[in-house]
PDB file of N, CA and C in Angstrom:
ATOM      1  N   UNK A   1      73.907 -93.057 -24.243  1.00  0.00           N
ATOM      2  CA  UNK A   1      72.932 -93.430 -25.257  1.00  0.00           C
ATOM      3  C   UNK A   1      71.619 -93.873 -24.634  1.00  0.00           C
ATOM      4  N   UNK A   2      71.750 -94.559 -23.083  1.00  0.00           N
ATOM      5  CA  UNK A   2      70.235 -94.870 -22.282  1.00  0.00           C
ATOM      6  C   UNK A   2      69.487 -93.964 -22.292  1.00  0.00           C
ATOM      7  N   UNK A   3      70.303 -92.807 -22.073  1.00  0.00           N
ATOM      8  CA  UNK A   3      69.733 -91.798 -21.360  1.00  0.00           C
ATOM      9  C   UNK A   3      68.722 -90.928 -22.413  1.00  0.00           C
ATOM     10  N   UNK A   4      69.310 -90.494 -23.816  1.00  0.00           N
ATOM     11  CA  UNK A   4      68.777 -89.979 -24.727  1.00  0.00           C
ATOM     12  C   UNK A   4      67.353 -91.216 -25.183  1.00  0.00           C
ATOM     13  N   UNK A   5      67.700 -92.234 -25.006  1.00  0.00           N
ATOM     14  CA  UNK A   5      66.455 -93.220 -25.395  1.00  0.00           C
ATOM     15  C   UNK A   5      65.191 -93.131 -24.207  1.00  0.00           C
ATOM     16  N   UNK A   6      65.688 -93.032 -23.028  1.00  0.00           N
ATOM     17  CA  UNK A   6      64.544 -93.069 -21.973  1.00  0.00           C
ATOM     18  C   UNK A   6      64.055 -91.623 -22.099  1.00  0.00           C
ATOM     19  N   UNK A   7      65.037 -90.667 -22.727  1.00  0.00           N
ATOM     20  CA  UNK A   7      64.114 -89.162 -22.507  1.00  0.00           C
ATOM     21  C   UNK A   7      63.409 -89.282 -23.639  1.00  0.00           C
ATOM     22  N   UNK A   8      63.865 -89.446 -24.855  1.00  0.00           N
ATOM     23  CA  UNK A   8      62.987 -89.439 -25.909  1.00  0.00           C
ATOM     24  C   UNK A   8      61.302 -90.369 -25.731  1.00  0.00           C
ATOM     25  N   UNK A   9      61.572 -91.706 -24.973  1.00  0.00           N
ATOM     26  CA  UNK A   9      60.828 -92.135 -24.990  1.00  0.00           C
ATOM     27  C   UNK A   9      59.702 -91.681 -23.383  1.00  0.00           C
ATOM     28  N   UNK A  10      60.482 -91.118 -23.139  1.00  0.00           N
ATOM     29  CA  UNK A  10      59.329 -90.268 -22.074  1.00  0.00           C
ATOM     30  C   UNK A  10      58.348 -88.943 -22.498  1.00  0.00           C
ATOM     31  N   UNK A  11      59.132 -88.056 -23.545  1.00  0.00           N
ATOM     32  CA  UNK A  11      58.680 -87.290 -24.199  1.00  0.00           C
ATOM     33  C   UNK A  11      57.655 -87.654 -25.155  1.00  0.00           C
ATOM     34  N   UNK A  12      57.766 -88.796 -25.779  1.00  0.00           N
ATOM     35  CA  UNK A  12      56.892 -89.268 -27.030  1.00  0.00           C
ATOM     36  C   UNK A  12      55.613 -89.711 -26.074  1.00  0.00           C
ATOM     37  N   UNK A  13      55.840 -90.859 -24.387  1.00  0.00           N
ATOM     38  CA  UNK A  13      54.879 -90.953 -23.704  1.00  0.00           C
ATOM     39  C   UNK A  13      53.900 -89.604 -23.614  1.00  0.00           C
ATOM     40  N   UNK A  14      54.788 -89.036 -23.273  1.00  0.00           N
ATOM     41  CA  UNK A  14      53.993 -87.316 -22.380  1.00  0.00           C
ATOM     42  C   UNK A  14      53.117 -86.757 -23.618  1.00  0.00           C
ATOM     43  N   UNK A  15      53.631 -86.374 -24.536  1.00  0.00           N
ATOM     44  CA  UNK A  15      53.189 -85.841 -26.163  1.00  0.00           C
ATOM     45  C   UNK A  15      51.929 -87.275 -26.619  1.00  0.00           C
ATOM     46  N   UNK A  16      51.936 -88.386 -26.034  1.00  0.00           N
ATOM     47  CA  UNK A  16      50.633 -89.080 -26.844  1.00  0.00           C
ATOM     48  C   UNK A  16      49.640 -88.902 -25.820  1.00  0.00           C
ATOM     49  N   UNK A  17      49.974 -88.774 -24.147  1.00  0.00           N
ATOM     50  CA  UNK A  17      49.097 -88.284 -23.082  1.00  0.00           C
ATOM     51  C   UNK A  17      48.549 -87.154 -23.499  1.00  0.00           C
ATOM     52  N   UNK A  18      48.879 -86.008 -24.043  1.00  0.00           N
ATOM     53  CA  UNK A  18      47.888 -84.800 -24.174  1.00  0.00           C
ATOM     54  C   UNK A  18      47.620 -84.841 -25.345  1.00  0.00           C
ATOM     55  N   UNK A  19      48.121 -85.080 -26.251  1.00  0.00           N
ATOM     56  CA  UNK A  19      47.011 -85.348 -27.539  1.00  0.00           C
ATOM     57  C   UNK A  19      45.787 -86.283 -27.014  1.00  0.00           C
ATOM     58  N   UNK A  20      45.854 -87.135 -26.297  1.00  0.00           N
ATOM     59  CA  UNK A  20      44.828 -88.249 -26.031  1.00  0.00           C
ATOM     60  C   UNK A  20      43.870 -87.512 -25.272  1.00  0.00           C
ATOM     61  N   UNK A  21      44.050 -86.264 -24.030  1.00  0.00           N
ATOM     62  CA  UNK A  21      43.318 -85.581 -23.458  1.00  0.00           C
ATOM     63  C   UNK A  21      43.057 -84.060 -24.199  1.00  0.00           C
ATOM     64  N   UNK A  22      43.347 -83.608 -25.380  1.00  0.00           N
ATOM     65  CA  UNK A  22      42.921 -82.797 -26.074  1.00  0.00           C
ATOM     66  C   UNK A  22      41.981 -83.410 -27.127  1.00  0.00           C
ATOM     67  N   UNK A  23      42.382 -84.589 -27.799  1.00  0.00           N
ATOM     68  CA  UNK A  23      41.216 -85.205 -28.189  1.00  0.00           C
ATOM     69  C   UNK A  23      39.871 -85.341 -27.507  1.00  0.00           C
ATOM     70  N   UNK A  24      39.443 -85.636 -26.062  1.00  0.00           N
ATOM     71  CA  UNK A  24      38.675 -86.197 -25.690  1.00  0.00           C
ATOM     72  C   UNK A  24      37.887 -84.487 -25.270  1.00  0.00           C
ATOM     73  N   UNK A  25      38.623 -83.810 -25.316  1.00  0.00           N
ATOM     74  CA  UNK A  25      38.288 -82.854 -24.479  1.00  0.00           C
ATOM     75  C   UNK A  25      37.618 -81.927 -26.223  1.00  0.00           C
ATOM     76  N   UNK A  26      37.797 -81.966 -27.131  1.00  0.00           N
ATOM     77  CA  UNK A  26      36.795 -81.622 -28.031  1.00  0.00           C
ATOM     78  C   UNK A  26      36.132 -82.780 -28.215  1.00  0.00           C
ATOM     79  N   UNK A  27      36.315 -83.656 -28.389  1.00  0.00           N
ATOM     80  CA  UNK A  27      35.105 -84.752 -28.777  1.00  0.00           C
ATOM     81  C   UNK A  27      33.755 -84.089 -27.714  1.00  0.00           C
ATOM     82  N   UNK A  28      34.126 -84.166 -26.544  1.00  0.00           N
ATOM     83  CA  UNK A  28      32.913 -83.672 -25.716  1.00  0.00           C
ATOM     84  C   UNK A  28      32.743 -82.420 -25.812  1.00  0.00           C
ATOM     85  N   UNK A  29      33.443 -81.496 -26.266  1.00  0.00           N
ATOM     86  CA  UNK A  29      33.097 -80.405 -26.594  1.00  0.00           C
ATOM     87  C   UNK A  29      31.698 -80.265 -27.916  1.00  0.00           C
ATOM     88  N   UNK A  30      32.192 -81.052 -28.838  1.00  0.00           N
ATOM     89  CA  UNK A  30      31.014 -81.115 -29.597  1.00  0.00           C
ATOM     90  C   UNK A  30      30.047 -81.450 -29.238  1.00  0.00           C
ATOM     91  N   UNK A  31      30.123 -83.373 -28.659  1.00  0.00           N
ATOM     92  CA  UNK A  31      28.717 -83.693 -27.769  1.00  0.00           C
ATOM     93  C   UNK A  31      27.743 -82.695 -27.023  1.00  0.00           C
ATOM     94  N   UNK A  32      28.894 -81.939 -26.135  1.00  0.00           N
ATOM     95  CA  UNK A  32      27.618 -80.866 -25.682  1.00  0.00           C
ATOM     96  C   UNK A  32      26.858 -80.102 -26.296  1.00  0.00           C
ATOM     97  N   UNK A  33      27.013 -80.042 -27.998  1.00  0.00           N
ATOM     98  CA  UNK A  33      26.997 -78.504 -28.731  1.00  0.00           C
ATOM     99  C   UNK A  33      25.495 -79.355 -29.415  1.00  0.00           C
ATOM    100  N   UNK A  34      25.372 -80.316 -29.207  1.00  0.00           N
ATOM    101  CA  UNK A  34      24.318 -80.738 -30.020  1.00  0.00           C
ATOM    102  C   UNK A  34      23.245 -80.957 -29.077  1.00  0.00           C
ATOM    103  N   UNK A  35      22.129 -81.128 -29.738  1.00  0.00           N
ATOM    104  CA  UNK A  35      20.697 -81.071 -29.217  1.00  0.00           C
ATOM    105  C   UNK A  35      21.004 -82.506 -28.347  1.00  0.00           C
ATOM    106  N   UNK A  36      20.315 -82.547 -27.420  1.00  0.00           N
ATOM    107  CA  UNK A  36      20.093 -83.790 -26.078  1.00  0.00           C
ATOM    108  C   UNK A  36      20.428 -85.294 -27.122  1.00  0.00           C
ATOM    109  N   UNK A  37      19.010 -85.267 -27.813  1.00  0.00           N
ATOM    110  CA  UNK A  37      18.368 -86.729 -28.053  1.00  0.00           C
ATOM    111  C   UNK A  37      19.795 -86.946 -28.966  1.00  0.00           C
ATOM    112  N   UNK A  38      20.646 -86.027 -29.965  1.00  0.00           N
ATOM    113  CA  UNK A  38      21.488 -86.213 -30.924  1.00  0.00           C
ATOM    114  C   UNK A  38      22.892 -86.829 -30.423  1.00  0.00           C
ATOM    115  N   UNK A  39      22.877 -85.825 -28.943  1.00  0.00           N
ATOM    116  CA  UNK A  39      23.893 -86.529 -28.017  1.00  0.00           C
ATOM    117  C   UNK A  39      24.294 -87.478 -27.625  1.00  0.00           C
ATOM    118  N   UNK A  40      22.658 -87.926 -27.094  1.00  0.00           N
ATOM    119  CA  UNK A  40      22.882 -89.623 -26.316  1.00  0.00           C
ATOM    120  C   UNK A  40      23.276 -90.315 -27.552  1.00  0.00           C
ATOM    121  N   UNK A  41      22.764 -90.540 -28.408  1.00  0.00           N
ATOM    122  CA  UNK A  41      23.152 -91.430 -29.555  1.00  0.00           C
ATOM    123  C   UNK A  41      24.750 -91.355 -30.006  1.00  0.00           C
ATOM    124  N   UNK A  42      25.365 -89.967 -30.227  1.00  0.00           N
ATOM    125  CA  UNK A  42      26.460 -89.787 -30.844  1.00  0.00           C
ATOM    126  C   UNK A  42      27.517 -90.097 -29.749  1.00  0.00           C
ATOM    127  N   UNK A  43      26.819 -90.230 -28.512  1.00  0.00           N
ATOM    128  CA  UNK A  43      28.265 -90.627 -27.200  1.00  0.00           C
ATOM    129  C   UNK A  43      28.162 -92.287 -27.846  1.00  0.00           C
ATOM    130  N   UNK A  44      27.730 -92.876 -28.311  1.00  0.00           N
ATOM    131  CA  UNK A  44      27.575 -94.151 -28.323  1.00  0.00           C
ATOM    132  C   UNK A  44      28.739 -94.919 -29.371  1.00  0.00           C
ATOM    133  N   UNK A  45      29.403 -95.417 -29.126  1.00  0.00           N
ATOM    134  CA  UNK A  45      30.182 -95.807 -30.299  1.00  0.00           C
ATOM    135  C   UNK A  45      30.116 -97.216 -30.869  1.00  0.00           C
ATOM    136  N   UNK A  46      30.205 -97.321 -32.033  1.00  0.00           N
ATOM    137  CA  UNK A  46      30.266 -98.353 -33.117  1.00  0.00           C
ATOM    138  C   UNK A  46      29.483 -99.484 -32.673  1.00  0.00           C
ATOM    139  N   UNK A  47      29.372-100.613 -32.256  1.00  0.00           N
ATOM    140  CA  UNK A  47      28.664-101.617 -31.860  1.00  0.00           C
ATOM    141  C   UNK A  47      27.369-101.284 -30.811  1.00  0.00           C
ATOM    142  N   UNK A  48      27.949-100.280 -29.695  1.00  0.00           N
ATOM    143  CA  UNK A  48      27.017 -99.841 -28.457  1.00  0.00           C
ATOM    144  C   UNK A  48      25.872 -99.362 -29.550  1.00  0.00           C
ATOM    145  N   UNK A  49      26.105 -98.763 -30.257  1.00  0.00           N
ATOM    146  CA  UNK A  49      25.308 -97.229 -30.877  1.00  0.00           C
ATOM    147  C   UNK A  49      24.068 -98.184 -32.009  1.00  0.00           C
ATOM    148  N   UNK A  50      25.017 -99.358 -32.793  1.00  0.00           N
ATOM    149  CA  UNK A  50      24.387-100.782 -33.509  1.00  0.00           C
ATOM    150  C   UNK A  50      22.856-101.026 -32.432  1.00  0.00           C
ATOM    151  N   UNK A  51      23.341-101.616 -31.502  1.00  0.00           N
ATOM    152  CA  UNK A  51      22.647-102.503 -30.838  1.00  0.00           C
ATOM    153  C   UNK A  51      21.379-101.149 -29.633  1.00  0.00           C
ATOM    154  N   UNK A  52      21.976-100.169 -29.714  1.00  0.00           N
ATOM    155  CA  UNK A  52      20.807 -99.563 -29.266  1.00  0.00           C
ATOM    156  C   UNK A  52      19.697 -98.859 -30.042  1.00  0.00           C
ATOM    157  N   UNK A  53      19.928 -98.906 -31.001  1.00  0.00           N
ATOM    158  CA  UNK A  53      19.173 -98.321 -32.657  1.00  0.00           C
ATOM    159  C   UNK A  53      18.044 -99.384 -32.585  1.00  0.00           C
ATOM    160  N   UNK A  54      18.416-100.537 -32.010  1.00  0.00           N
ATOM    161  CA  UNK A  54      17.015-101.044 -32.184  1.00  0.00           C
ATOM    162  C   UNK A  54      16.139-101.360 -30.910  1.00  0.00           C
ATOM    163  N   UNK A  55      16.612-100.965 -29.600  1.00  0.00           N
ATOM    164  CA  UNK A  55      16.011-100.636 -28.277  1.00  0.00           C
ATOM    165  C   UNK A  55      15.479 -99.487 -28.868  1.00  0.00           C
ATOM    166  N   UNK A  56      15.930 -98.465 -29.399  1.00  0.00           N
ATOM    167  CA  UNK A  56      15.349 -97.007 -29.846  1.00  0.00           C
ATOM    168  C   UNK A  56      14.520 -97.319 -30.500  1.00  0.00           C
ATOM    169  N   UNK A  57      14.445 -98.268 -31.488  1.00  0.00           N
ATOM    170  CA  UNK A  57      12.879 -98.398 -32.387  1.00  0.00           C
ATOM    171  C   UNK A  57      12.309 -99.360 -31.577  1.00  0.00           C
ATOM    172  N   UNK A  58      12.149 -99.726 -30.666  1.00  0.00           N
ATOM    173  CA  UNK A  58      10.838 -99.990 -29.817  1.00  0.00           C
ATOM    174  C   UNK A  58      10.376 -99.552 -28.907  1.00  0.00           C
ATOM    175  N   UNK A  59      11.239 -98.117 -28.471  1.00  0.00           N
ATOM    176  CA  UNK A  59      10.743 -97.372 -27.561  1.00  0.00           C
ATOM    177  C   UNK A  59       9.811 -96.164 -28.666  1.00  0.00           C
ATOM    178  N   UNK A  60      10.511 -95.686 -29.494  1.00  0.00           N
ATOM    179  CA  UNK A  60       9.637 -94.910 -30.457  1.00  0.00           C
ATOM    180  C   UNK A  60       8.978 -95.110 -31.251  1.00  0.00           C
ATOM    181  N   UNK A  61       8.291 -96.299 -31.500  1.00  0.00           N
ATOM    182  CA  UNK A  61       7.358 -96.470 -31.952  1.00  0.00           C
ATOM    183  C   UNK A  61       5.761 -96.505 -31.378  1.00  0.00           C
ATOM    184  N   UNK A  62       4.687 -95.791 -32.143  1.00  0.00           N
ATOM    185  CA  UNK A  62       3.171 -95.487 -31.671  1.00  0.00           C
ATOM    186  C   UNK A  62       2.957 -97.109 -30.809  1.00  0.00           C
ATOM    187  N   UNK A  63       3.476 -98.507 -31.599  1.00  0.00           N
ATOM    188  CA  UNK A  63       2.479 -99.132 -30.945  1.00  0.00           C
ATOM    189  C   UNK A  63       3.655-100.597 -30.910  1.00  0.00           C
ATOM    190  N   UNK A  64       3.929-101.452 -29.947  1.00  0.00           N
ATOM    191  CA  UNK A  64       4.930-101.937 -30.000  1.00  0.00           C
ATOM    192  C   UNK A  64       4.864-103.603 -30.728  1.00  0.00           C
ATOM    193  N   UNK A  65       3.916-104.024 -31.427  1.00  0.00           N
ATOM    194  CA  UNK A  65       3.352-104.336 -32.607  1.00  0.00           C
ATOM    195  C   UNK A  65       4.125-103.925 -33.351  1.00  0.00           C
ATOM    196  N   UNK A  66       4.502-102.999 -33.704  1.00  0.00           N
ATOM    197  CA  UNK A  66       5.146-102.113 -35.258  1.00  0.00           C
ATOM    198  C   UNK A  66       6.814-102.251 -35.230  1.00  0.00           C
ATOM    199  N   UNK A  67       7.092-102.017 -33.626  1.00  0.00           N
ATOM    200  CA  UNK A  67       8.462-102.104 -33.868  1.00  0.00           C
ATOM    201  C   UNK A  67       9.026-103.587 -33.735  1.00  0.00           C
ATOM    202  N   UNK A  68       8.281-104.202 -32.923  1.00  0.00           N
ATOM    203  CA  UNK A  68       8.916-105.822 -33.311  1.00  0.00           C
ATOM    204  C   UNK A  68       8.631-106.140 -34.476  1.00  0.00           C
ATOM    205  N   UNK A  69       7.819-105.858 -35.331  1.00  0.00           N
ATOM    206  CA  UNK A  69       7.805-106.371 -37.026  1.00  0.00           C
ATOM    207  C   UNK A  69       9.228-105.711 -37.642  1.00  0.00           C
ATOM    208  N   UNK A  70       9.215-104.144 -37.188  1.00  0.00           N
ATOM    209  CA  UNK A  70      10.548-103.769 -38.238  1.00  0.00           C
ATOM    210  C   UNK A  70      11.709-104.467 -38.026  1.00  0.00           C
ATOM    211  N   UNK A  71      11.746-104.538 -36.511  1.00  0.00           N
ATOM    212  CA  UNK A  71      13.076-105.387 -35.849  1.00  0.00           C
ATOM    213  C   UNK A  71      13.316-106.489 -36.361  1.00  0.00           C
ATOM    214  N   UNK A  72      11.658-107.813 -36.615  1.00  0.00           N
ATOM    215  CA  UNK A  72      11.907-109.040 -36.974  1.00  0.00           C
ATOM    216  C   UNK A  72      12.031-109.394 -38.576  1.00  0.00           C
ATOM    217  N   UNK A  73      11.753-108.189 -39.213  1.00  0.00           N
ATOM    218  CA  UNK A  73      11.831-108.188 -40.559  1.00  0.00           C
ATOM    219  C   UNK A  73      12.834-106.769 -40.994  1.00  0.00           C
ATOM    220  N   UNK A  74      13.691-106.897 -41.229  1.00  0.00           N
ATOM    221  CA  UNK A  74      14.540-105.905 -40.757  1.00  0.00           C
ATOM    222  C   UNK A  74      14.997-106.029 -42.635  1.00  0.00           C
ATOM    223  N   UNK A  75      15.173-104.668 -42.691  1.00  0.00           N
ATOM    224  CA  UNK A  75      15.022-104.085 -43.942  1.00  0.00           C
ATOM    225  C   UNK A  75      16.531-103.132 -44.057  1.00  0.00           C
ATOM    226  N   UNK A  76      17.107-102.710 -42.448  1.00  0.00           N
ATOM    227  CA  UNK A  76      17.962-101.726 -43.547  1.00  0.00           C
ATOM    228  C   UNK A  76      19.175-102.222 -42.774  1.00  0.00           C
ATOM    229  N   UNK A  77      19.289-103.459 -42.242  1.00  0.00           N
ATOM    230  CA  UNK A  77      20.907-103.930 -41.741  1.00  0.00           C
ATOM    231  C   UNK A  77      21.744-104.192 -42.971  1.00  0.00           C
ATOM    232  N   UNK A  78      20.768-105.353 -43.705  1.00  0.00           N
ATOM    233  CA  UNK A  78      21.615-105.957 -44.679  1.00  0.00           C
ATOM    234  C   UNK A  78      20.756-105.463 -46.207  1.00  0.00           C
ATOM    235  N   UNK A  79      20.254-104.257 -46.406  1.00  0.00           N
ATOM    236  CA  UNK A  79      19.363-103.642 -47.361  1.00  0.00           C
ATOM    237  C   UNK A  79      20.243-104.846 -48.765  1.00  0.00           C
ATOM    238  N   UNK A  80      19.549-105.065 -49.818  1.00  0.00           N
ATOM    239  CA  UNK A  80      18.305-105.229 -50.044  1.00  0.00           C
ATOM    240  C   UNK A  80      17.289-106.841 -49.434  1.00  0.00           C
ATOM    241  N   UNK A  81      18.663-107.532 -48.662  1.00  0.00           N
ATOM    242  CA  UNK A  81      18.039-108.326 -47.911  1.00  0.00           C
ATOM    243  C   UNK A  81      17.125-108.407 -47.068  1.00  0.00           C
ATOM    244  N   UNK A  82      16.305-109.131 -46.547  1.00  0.00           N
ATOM    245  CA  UNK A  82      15.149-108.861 -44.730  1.00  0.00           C
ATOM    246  C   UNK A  82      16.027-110.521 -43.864  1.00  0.00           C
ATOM    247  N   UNK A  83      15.794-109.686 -42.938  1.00  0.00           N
ATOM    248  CA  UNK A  83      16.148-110.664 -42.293  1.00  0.00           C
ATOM    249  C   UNK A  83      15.960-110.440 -40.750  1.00  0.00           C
ATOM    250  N   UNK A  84      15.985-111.155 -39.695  1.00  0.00           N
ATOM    251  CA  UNK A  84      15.051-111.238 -38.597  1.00  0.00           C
ATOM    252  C   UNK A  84      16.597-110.905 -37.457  1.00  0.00           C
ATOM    253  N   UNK A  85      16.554-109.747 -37.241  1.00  0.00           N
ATOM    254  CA  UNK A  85      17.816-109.322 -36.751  1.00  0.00           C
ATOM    255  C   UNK A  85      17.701-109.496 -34.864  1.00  0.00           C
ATOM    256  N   UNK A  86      16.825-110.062 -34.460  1.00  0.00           N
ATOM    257  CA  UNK A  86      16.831-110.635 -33.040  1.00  0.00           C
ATOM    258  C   UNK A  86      17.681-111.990 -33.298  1.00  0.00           C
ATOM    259  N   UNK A  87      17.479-113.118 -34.086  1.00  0.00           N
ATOM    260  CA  UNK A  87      17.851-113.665 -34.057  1.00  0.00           C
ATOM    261  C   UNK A  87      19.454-113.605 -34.168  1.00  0.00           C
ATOM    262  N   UNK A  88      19.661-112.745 -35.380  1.00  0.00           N
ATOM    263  CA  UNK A  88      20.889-112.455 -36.664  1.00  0.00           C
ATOM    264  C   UNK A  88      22.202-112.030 -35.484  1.00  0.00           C
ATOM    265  N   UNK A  89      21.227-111.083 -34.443  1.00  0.00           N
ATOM    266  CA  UNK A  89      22.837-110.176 -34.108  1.00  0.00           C
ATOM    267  C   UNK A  89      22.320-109.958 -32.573  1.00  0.00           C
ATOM    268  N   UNK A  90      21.390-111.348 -31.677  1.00  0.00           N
ATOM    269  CA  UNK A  90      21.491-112.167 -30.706  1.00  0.00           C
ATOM    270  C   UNK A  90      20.744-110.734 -29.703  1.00  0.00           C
ATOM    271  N   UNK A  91      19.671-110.064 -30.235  1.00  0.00           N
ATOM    272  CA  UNK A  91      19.238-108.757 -29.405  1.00  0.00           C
ATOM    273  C   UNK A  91      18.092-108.930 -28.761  1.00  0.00           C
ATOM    274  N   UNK A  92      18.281-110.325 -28.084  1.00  0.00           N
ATOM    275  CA  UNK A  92      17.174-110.514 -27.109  1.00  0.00           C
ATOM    276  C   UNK A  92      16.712-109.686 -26.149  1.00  0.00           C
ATOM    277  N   UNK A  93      18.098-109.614 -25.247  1.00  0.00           N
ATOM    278  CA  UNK A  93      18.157-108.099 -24.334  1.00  0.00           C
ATOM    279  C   UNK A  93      17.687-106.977 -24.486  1.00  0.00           C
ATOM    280  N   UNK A  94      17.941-106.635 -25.544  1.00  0.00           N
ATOM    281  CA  UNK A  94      17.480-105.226 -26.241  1.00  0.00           C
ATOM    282  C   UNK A  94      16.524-105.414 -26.733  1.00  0.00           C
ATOM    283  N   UNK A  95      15.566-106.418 -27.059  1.00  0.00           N
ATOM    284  CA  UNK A  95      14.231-106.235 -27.281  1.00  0.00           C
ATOM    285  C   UNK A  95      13.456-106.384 -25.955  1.00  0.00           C
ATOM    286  N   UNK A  96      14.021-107.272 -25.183  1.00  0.00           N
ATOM    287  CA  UNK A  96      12.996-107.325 -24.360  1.00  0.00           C
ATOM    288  C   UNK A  96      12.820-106.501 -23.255  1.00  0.00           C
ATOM    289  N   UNK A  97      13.696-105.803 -22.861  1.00  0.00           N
ATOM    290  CA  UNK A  97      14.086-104.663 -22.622  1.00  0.00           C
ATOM    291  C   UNK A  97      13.598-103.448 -22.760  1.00  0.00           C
ATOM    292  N   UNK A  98      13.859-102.952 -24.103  1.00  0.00           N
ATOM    293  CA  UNK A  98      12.411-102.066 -25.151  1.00  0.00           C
ATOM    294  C   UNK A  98      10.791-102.412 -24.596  1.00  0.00           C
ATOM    295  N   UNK A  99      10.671-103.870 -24.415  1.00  0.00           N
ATOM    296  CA  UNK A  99       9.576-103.925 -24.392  1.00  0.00           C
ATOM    297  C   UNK A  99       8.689-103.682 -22.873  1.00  0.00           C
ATOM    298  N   UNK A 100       9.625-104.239 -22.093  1.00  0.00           N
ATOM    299  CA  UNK A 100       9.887-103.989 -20.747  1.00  0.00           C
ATOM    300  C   UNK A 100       9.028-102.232 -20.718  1.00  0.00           C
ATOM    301  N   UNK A 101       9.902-101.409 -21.011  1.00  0.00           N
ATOM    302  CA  UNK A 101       9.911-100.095 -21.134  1.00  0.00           C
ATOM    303  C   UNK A 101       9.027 -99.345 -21.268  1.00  0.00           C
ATOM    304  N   UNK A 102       8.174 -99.975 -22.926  1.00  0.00           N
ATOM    305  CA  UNK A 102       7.414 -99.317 -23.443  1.00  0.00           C
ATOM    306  C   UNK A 102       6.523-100.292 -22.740  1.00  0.00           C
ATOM    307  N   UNK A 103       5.658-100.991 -22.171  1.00  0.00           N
ATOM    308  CA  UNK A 103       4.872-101.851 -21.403  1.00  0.00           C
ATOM    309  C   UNK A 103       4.525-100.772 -19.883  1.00  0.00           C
ATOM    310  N   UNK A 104       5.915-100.383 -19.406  1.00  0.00           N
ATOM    311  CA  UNK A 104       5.636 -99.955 -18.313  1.00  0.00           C
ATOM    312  C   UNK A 104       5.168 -98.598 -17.899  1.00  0.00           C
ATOM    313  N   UNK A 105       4.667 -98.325 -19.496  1.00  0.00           N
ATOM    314  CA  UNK A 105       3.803 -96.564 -19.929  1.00  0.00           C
ATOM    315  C   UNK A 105       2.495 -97.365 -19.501  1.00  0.00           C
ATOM    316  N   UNK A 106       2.418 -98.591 -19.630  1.00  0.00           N
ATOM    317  CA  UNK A 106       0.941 -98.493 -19.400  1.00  0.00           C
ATOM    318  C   UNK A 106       0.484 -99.822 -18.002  1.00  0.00           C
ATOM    319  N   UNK A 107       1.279 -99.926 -17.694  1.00  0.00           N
ATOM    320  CA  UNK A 107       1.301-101.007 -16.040  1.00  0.00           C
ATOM    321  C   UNK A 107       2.573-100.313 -15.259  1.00  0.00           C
ATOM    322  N   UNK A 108       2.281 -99.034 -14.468  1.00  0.00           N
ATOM    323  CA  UNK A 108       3.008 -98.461 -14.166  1.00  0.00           C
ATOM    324  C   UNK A 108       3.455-100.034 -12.487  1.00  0.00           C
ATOM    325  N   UNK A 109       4.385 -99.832 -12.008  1.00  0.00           N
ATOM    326  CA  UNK A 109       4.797-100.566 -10.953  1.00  0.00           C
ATOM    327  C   UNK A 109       4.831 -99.614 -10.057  1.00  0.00           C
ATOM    328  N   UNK A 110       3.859-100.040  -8.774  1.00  0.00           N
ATOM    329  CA  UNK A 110       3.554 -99.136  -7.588  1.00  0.00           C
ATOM    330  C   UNK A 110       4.921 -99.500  -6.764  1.00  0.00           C
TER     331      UNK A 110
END
């Protein structure tokens, strides 16, 4: 009776190992299928992907004035609320960071 329990339960191991590497192996199959910029974002998962959405709006924005207002008055976390989402969800890093970034388009470091 050990014996049928350790094979079964070696088989069920082996069978969740390649589902787990056939999963991963289309997940990146898609990633590659999409345009660059769609990529980096979509490798990003759930919280990572949160907290870089708003490094991304201060790197893409014309003037970085604009994106610390959207960031500090933040309109679509908790829609129809505003609320000042540096503080809210602790994205000091990630702003200053952003800012870091977009700063160093124009004080390049020799």
């Amino acid at each position: 009776m050990k014996g049928v329990a350790k094979a079964v339960s070696i088989a069920t191991a082996a069978l969740a190992g390649v589902l787990h590497v056939y999963e991963n192996l289309v997940y990146l199959r898609v990633l590659h299928s999409l345009p660059t910029g769609l990529a980096a974002v979509s490798a990003l998962q759930t919280e990572n992907a949160f907290y870089y959405s708003y490094f991304q709006e201060l790197v893409d924005v014309e003037h970085i004035g604009v994106g610390l207002y959207r960031i500090i008055w933040d309109h679509r976390t908790e829609y129809p609320d505003v609320l000042n989402a540096i503080r809210r969800f602790n994205i000091y890093q990630d702003t200053a960071l952003g800012t870091l970034y977009v700063l160093s388009d124009y004080c390049p470091v020799v």
